[in-house]
PDB file of N, CA and C in Angstrom:
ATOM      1  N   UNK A   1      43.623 -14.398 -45.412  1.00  0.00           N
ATOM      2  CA  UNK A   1      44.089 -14.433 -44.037  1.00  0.00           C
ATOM      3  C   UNK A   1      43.059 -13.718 -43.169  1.00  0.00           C
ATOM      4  N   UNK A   2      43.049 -14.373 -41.873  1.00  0.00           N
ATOM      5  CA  UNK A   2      41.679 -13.511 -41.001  1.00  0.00           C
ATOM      6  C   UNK A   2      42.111 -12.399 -40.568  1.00  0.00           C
ATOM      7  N   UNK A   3      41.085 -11.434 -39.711  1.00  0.00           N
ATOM      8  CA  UNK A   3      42.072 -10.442 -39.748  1.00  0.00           C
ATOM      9  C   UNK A   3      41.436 -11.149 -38.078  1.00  0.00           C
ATOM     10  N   UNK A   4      42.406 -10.530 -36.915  1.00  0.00           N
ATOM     11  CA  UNK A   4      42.020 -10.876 -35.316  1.00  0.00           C
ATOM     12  C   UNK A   4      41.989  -9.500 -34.821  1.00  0.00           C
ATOM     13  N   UNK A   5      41.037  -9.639 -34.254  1.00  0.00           N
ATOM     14  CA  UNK A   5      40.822  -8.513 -33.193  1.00  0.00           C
ATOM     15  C   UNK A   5      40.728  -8.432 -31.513  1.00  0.00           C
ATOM     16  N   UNK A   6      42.416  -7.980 -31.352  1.00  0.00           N
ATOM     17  CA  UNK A   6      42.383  -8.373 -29.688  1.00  0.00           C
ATOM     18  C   UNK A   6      41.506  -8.248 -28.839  1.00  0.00           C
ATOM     19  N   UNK A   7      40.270  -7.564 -29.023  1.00  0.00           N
ATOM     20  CA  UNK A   7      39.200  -7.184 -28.341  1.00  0.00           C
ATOM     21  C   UNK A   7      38.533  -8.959 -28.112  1.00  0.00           C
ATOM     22  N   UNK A   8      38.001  -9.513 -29.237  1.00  0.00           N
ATOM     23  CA  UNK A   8      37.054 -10.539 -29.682  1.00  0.00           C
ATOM     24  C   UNK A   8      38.518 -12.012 -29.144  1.00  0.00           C
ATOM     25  N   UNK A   9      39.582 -11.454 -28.842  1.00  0.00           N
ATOM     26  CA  UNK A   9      40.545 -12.885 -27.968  1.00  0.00           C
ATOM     27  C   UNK A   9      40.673 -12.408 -26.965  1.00  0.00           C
ATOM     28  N   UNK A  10      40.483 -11.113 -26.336  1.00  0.00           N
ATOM     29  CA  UNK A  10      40.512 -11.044 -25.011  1.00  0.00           C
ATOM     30  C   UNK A  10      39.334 -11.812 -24.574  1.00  0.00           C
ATOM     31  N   UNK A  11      38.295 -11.028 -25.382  1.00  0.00           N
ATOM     32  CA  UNK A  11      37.024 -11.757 -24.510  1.00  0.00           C
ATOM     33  C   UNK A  11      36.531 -12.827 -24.398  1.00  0.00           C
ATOM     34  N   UNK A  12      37.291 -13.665 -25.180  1.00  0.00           N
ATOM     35  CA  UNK A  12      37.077 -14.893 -25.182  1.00  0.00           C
ATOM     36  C   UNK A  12      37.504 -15.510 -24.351  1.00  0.00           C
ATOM     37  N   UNK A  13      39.113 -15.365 -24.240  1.00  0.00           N
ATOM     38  CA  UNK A  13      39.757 -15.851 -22.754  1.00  0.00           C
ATOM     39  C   UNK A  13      38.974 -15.213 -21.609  1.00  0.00           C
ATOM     40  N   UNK A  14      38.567 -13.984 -21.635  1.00  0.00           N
ATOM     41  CA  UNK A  14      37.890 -13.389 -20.162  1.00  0.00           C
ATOM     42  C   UNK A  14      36.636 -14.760 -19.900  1.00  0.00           C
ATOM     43  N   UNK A  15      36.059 -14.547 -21.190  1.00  0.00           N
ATOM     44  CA  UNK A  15      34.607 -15.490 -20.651  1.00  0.00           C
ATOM     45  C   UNK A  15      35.254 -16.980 -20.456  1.00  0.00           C
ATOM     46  N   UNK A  16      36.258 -17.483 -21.136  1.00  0.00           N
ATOM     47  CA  UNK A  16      36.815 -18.907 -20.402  1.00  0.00           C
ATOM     48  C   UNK A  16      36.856 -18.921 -19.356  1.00  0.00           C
ATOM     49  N   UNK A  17      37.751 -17.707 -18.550  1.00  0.00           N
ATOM     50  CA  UNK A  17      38.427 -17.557 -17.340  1.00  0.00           C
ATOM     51  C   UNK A  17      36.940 -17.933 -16.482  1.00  0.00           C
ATOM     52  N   UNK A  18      36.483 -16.744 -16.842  1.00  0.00           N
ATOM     53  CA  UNK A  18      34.847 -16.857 -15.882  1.00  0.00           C
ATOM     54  C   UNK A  18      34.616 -18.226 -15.727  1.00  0.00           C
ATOM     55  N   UNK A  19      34.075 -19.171 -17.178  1.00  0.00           N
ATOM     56  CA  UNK A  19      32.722 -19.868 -16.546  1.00  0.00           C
ATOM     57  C   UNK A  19      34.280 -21.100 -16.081  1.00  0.00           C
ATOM     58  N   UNK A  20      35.576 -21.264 -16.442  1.00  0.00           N
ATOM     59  CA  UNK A  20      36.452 -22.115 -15.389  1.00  0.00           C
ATOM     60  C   UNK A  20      36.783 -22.305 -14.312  1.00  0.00           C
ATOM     61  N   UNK A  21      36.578 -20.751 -13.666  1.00  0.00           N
ATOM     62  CA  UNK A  21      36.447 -20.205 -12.507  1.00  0.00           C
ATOM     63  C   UNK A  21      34.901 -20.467 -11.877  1.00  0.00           C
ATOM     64  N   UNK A  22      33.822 -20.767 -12.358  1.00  0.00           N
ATOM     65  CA  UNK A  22      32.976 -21.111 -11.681  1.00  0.00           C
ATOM     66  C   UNK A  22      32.623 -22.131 -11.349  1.00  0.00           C
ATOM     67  N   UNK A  23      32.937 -22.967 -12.826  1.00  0.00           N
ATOM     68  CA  UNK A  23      32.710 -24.475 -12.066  1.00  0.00           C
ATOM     69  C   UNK A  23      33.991 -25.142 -11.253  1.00  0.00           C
ATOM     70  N   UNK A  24      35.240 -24.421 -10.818  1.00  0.00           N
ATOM     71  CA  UNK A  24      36.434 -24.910 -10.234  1.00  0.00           C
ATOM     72  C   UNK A  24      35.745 -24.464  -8.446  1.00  0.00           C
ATOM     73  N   UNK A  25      34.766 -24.037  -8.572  1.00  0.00           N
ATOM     74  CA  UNK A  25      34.350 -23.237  -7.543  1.00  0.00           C
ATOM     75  C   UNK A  25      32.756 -24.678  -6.534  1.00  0.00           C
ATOM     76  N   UNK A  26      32.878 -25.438  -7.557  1.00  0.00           N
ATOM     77  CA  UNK A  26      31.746 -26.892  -7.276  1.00  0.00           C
ATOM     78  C   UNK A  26      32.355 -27.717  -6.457  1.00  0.00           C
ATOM     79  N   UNK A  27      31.922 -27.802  -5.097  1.00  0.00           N
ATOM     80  CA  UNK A  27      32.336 -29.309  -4.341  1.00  0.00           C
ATOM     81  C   UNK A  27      31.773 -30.224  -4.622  1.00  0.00           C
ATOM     82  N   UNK A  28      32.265 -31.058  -4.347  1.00  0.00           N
ATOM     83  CA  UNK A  28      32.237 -32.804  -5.114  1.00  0.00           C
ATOM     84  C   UNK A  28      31.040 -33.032  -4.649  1.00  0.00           C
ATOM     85  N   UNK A  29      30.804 -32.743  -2.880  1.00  0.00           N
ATOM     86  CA  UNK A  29      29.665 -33.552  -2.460  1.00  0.00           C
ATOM     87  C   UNK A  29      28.520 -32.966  -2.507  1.00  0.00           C
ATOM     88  N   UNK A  30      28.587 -31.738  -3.407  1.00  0.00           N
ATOM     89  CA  UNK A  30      27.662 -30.846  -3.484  1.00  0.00           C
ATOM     90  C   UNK A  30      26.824 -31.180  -5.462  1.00  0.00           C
ATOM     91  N   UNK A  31      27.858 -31.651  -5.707  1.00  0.00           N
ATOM     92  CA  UNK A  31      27.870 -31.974  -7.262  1.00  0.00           C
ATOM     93  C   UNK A  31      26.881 -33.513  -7.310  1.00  0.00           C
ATOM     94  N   UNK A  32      27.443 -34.680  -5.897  1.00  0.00           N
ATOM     95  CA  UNK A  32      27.066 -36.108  -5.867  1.00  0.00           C
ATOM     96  C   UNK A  32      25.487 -35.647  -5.461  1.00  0.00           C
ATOM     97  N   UNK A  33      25.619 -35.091  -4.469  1.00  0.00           N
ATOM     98  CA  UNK A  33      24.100 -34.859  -4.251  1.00  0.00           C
ATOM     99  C   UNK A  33      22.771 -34.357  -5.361  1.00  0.00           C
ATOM    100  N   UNK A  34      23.613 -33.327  -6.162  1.00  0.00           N
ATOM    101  CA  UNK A  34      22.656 -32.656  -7.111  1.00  0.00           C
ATOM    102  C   UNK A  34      22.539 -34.260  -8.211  1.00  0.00           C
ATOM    103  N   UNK A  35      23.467 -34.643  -8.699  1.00  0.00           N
ATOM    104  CA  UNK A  35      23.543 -35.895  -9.275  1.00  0.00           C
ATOM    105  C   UNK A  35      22.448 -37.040  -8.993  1.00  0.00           C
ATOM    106  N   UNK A  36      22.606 -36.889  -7.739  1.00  0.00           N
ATOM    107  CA  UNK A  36      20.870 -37.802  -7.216  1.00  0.00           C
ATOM    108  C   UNK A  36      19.624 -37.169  -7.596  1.00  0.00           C
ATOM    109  N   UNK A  37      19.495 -36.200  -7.728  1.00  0.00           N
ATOM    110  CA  UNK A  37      17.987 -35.649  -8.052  1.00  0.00           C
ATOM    111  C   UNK A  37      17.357 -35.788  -9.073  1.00  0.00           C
ATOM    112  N   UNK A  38      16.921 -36.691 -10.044  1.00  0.00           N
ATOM    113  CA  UNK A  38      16.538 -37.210 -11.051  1.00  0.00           C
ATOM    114  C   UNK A  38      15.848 -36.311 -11.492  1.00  0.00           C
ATOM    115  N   UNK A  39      14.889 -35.766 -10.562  1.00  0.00           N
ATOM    116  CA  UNK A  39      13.740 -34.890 -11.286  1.00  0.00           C
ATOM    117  C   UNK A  39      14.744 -33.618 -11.929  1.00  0.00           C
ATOM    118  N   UNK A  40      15.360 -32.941 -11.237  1.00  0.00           N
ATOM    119  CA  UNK A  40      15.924 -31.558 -11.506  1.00  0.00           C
ATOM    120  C   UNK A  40      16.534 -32.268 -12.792  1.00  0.00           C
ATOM    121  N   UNK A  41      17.433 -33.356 -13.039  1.00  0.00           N
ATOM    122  CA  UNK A  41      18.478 -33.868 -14.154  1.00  0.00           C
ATOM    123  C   UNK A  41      17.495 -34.163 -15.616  1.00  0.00           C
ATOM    124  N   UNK A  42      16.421 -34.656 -15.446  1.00  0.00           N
ATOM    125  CA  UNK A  42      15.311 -34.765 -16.375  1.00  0.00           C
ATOM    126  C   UNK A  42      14.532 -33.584 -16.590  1.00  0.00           C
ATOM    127  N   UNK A  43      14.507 -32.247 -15.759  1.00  0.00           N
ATOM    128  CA  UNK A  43      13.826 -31.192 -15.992  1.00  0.00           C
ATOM    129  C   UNK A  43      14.907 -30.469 -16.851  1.00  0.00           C
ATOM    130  N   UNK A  44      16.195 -30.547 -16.593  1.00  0.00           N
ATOM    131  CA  UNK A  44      17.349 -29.658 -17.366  1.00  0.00           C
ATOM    132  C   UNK A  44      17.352 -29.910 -18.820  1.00  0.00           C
ATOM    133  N   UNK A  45      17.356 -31.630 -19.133  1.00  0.00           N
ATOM    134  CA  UNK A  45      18.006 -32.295 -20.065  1.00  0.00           C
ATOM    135  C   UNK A  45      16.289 -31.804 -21.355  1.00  0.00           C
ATOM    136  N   UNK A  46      15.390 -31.944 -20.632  1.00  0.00           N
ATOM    137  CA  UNK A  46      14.342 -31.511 -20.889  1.00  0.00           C
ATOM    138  C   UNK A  46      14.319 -29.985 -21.679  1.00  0.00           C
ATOM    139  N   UNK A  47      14.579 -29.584 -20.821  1.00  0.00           N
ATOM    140  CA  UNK A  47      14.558 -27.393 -20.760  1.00  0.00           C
ATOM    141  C   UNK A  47      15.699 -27.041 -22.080  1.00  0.00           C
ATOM    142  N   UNK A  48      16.667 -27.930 -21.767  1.00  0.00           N
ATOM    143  CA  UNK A  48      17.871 -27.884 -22.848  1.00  0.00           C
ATOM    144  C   UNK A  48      18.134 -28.353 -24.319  1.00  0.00           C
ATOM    145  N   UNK A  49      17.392 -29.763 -24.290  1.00  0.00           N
ATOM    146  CA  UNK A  49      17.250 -29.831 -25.655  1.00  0.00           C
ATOM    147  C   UNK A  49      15.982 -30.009 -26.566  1.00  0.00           C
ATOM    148  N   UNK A  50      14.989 -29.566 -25.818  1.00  0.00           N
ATOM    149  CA  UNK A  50      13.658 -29.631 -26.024  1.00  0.00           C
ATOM    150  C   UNK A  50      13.210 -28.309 -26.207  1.00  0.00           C
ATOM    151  N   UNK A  51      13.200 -27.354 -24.810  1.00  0.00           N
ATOM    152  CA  UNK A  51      12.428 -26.061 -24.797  1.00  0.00           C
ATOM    153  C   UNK A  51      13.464 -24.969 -25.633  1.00  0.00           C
ATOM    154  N   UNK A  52      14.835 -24.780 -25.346  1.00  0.00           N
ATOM    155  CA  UNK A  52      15.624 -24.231 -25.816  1.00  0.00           C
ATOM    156  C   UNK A  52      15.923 -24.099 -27.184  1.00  0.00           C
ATOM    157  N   UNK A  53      16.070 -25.068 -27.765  1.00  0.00           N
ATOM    158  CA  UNK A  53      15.972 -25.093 -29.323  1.00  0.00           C
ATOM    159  C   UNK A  53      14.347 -24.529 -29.764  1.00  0.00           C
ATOM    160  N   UNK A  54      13.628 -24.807 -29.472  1.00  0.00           N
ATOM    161  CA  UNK A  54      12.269 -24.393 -29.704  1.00  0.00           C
ATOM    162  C   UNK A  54      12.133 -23.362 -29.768  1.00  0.00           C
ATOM    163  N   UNK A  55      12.366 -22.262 -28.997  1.00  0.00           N
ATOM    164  CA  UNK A  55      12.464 -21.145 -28.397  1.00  0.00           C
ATOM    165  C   UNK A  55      13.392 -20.329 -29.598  1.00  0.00           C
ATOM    166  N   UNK A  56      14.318 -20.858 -29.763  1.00  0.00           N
ATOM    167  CA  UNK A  56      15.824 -19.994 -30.770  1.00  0.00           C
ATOM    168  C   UNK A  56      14.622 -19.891 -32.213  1.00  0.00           C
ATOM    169  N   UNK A  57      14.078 -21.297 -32.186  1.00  0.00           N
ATOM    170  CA  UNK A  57      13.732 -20.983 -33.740  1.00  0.00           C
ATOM    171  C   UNK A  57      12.569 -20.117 -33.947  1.00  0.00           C
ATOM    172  N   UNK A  58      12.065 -20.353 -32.413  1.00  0.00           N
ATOM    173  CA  UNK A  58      10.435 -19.151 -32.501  1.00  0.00           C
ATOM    174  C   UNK A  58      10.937 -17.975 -32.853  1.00  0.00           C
ATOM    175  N   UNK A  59      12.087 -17.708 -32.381  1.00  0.00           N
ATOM    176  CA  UNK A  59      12.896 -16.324 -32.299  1.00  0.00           C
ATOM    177  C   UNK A  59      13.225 -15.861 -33.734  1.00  0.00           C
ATOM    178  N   UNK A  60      13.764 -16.746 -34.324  1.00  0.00           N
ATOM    179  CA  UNK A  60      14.484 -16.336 -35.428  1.00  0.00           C
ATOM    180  C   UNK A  60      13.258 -16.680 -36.387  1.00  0.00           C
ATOM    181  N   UNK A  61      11.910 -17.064 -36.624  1.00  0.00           N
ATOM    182  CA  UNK A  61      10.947 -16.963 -37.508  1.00  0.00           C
ATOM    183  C   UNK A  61      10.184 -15.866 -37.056  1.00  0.00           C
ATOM    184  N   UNK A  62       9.987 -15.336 -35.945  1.00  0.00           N
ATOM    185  CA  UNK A  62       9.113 -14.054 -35.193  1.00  0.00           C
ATOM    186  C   UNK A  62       9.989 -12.442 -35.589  1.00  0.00           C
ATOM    187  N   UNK A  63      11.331 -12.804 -35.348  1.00  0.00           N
ATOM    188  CA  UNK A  63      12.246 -11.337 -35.487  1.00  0.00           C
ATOM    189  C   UNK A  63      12.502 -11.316 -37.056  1.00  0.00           C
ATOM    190  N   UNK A  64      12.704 -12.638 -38.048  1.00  0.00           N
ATOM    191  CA  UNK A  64      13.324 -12.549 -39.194  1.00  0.00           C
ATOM    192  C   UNK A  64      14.422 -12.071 -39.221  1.00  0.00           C
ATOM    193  N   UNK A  65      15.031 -12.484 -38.699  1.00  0.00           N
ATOM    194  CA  UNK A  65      17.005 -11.827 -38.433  1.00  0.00           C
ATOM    195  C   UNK A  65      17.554 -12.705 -40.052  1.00  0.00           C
ATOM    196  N   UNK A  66      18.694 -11.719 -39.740  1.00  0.00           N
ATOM    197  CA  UNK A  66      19.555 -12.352 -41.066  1.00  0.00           C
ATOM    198  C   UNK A  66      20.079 -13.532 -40.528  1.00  0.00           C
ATOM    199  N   UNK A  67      20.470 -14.374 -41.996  1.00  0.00           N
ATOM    200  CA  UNK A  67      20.915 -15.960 -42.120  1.00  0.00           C
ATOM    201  C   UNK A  67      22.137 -15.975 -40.939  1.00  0.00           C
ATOM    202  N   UNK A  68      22.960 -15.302 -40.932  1.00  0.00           N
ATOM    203  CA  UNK A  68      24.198 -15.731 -40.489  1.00  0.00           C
ATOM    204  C   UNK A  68      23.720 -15.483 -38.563  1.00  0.00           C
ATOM    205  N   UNK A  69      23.023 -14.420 -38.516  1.00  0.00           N
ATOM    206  CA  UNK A  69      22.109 -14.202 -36.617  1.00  0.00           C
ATOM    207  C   UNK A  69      21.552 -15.566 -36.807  1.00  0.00           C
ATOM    208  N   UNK A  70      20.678 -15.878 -37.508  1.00  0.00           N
ATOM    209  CA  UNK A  70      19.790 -17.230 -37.145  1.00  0.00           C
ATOM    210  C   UNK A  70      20.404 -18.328 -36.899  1.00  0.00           C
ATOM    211  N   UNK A  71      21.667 -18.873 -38.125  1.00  0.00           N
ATOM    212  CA  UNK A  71      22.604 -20.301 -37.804  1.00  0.00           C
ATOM    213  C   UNK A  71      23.174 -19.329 -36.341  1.00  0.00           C
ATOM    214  N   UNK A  72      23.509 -18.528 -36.107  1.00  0.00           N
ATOM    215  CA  UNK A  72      24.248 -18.388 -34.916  1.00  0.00           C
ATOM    216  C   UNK A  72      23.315 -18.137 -33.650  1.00  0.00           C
ATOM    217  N   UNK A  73      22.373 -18.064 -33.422  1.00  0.00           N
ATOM    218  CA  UNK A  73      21.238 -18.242 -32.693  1.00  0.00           C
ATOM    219  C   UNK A  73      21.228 -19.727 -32.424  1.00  0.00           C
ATOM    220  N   UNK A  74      20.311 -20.450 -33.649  1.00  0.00           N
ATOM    221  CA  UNK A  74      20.128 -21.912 -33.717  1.00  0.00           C
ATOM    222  C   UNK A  74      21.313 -22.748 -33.229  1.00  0.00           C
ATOM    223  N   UNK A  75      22.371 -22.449 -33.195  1.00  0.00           N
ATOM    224  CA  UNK A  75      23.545 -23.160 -32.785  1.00  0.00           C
ATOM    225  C   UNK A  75      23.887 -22.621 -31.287  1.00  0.00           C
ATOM    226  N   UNK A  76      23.522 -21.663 -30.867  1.00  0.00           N
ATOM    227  CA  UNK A  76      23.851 -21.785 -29.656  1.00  0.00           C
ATOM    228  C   UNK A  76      22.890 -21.947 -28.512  1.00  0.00           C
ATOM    229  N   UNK A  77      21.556 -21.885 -29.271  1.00  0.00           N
ATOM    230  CA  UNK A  77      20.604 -22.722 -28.771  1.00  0.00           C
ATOM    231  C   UNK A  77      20.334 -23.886 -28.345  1.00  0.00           C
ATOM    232  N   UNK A  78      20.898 -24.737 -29.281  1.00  0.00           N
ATOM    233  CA  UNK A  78      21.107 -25.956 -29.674  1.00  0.00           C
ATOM    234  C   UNK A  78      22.214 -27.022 -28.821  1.00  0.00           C
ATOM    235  N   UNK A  79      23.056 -25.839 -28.456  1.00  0.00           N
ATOM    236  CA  UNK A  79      24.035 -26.457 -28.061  1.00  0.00           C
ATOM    237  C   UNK A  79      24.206 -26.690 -26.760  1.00  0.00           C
ATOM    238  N   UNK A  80      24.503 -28.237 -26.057  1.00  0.00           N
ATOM    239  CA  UNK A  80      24.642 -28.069 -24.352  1.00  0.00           C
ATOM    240  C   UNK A  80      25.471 -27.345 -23.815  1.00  0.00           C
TER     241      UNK A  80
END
C-alpha cells in the first residue's frame, strides 16, 4: 500500500489550481491572434520537442544523476 503524504496532494492540487487559473485567465481573441503567427507556433513546437529534450539528456549525461532523477528529468523534458 502507498504511503500519501498530504504535503505532495496539497501541492499538487496547489500547482493544478495555478497553471488552471492561468490559462482560464486567456481571451479567445487574444489566443486567435497568437494562433496566426506561424513563426512563434513553429519556433515553440521546435524549442519543445527538439531543443528541450536535448537539453534534459545533456543534463543528465553532464551531472550523472541517479536512474530514477534522469527517467524523471527525461520525461518531463520530453513532455508537452
Amino acid at each position: 500500500m502507498a504511503d500519501f503524504d498530504p504535503k505532495e496532494i496539497v501541492g499538487s492540487a496547489l500547482l493544478f489550481l495555478l497553471v488552471f487559473c492561468m490559462s482560464a485567465t486567456v481571451e479567445v481573441g487574444s489566443m486567435i491572434n497568437q494562433l496566426k503567427n506561424r513563426r512563434a507556433i513553429l519556433t515553440g513546437v521546435f524549442l519543445q520537442f527538439f531543443v528541450l529534450p536535448l537539453l534534459g539528456f545533456l543534463v543528465v549525461l553532464i551531472l550523472d544523476v541517479g536512474h530514477a532523477m534522469a527517467v524523471t528529468l527525461l520525461v518531463v523534458t520530453s513532455s508537452p
